[in-house]
Protein backbone atom coordinates (compact mmCIF):
# COMPACT_ATOMS: atom_id res chain seq x y z
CA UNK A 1 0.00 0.00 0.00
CA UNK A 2 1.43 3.25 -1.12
CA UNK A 3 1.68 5.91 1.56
CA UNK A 4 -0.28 8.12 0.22
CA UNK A 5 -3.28 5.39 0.42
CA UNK A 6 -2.72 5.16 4.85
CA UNK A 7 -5.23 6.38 7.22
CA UNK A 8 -2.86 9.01 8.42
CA UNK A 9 -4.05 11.43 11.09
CA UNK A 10 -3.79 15.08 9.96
CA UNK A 11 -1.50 16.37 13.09
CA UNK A 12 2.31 14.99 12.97
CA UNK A 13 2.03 14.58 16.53
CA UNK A 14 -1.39 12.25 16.73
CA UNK A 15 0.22 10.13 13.79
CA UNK A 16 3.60 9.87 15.93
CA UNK A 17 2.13 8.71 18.69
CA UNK A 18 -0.10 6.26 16.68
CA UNK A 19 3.60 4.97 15.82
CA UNK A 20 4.63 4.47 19.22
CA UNK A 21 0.83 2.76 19.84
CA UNK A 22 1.54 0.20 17.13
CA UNK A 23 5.90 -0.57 18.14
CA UNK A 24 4.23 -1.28 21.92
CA UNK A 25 1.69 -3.62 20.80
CA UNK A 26 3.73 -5.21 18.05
CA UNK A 27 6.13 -6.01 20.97
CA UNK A 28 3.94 -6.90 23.31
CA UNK A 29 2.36 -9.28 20.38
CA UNK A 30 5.73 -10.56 19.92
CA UNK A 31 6.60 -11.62 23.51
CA UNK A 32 2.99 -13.42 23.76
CA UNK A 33 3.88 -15.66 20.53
CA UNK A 34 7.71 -16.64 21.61
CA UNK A 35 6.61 -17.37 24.98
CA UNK A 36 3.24 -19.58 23.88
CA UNK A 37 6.04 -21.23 20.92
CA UNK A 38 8.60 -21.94 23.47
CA UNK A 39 6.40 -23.35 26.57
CA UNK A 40 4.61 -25.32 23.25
CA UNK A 41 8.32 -26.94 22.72
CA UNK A 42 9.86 -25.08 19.32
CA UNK A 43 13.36 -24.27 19.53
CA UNK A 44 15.08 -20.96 19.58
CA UNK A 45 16.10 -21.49 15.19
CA UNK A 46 12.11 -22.67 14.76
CA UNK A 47 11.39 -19.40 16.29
CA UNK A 48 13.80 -17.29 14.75
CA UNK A 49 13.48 -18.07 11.71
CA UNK A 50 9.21 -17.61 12.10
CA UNK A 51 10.50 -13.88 12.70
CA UNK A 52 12.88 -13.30 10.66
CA UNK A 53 15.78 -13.08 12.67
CA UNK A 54 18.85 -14.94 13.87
CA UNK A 55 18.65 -17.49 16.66
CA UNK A 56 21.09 -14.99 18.48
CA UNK A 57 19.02 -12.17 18.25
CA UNK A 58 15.80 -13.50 19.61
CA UNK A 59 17.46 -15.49 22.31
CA UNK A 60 19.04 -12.61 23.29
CA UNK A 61 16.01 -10.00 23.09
CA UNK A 62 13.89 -13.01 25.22
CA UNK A 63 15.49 -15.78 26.88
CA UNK A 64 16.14 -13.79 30.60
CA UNK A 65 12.04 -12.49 30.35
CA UNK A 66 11.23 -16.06 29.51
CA UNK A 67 13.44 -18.07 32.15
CA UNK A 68 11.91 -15.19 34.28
CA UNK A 69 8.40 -16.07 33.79
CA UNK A 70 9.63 -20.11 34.82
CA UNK A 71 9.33 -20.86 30.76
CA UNK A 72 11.83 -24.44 30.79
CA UNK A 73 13.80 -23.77 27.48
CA UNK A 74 15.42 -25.99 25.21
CA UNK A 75 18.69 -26.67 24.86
CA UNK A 76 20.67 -27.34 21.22
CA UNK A 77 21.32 -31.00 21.00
């Protein structure tokens, strides 16, 4: 969708925070789905690679909130 074609509010500031509104939820969106992948048994490459990243980057952005929240992780084999 070209920019010109998205519902953007008329005041810079109103469509800046609708930015921030989205980045929260996206994140909060993506800690639901790696926890619920990991407690369901995938590995830190199955879920990497489901977003796009490296194994290093989403074990690093999750693994201490997950081992937090008593989530038993896998280990590479």
């Amino acid at each position: 969708m070209p920019a010109e074609e998205l519902p953007v509010p008329p005041d810079p500031a109103d469509a800046l925070a609708a930015v921030v509104a989205l980045r929260r939820l996206a994140e909060r969106l993506e800690d639901a789905a790696v926890e619920q992948a990991m407690r369901a048994g995938w590995s830190w490459p199955d879920v990497a690679e489901a977003l796009g990243v490296t194994r290093q980057a989403v074990h690093k952005k999750h693994a201490k909130r997950l081992i937090a929240a008593g989530v038993t992780l896998r280990r590479r084999r």
